[in-house]
Protein backbone atom coordinates (compact mmCIF):
# COMPACT_ATOMS: atom_id res chain seq x y z
CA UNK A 1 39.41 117.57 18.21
CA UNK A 2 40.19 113.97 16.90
CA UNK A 3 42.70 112.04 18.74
CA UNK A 4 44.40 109.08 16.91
CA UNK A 5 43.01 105.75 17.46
CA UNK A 6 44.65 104.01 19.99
CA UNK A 7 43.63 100.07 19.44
CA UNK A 8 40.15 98.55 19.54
CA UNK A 9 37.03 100.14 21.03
CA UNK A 10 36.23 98.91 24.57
CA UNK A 11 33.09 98.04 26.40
CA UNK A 12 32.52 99.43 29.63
CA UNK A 13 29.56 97.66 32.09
CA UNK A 14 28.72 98.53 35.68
CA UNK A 15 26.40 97.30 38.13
CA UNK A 16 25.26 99.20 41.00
CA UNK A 17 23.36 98.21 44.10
CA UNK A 18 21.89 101.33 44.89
CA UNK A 19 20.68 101.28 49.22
CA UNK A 20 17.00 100.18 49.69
CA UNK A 21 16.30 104.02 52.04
CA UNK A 22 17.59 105.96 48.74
CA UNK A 23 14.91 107.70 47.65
CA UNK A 24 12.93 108.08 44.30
CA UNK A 25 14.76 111.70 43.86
CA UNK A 26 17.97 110.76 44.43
CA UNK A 27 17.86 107.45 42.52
CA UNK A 28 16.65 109.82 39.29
CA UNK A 29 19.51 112.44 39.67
CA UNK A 30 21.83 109.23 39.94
CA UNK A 31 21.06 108.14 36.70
CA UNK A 32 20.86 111.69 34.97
CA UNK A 33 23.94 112.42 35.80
CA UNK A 34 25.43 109.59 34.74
CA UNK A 35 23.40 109.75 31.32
CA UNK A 36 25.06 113.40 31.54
CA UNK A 37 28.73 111.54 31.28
CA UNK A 38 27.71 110.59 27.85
CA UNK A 39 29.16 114.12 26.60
CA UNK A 40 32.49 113.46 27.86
CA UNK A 41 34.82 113.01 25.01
CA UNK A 42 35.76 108.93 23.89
CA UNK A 43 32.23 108.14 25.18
CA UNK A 44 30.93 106.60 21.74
CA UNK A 45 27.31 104.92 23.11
CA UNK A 46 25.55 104.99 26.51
CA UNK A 47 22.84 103.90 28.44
CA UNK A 48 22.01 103.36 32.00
CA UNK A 49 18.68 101.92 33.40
CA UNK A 50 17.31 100.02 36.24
CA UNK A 51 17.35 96.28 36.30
CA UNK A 52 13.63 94.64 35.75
CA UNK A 53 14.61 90.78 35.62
CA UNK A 54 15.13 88.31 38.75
CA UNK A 55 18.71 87.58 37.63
CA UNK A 56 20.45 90.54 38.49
CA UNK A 57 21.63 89.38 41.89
CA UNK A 58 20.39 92.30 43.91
CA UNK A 59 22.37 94.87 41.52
CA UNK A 60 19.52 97.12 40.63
CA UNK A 61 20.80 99.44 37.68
CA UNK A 62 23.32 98.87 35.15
CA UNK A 63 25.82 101.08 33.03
CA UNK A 64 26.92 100.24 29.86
CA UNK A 65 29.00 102.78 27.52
CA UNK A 66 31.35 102.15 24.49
CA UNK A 67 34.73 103.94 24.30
CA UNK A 68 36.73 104.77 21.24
CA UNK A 69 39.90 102.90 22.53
CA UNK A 70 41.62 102.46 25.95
CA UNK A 71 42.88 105.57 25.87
CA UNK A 72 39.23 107.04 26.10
CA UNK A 73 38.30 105.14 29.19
CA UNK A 74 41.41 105.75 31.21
CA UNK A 75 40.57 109.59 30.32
CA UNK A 76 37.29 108.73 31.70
CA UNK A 77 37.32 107.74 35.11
CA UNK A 78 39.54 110.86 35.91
CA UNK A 79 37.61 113.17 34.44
CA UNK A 80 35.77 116.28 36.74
CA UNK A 81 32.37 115.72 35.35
CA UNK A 82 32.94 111.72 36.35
CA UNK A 83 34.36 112.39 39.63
CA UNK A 84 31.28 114.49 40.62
CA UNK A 85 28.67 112.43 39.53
CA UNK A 86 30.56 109.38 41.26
CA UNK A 87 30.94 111.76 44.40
CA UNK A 88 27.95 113.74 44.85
CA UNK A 89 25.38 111.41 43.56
CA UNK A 90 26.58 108.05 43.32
CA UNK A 91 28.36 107.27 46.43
CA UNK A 92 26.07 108.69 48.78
CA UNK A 93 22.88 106.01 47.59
CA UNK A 94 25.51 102.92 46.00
CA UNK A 95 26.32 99.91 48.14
CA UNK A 96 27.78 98.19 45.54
CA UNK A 97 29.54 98.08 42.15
CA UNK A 98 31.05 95.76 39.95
CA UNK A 99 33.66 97.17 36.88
CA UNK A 100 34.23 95.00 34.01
CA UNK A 101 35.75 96.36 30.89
CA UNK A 102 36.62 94.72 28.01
CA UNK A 103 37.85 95.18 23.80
CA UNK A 104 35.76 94.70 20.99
CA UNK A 105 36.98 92.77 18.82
């Protein structure tokens, strides 16, 4: 299904500071599931990795997807596959995040 086109494609980053105790297993499962959220409809582009530089200020993996519009992200964060990967196997390992979402223009 194709939904109109409801102004300019937006950029979606987060930063996570996942706990020092979380372990290997659940760190993995974090980030395959939310690789997994890259099926959920408006998501145009995704990746998600672990941070490898020195500048990251302690955030230690990073989120970065592309929407088709605003429309798309506000479906997003609502959505049940979202809410259980944010609830089952972010929250229980993340100390921190930081949201910033922005248009391409």
């Amino acid at each position: 299904m194709t939904t109109p086109n409801n102004g300019p494609k937006v950029q979606h980053l987060v930063l996570f500071r996942v706990r020092q105790d979380a372990s290997p297993a659940q760190v993995e499962a974090m980030l395959a599931g939310l690789r997994g959220l890259a099926s959920i409809d408006g998501v145009e582009e995704m990746a998600v990795g672990a941070s490898f530089g020195e500048r990251s200020a302690g955030f230690t993996h990073a989120l970065s997807a592309r929407f088709r519009d605003r429309s798309a992200l506000a479906a997003y964060g609502p959505h049940p596959a979202h809410q259980k990967v944010v609830h089952e196997l972010l929250r229980p390992i993340n100390e921190q995040t930081i949201v910033v979402d922005y248009d391409i223009t």
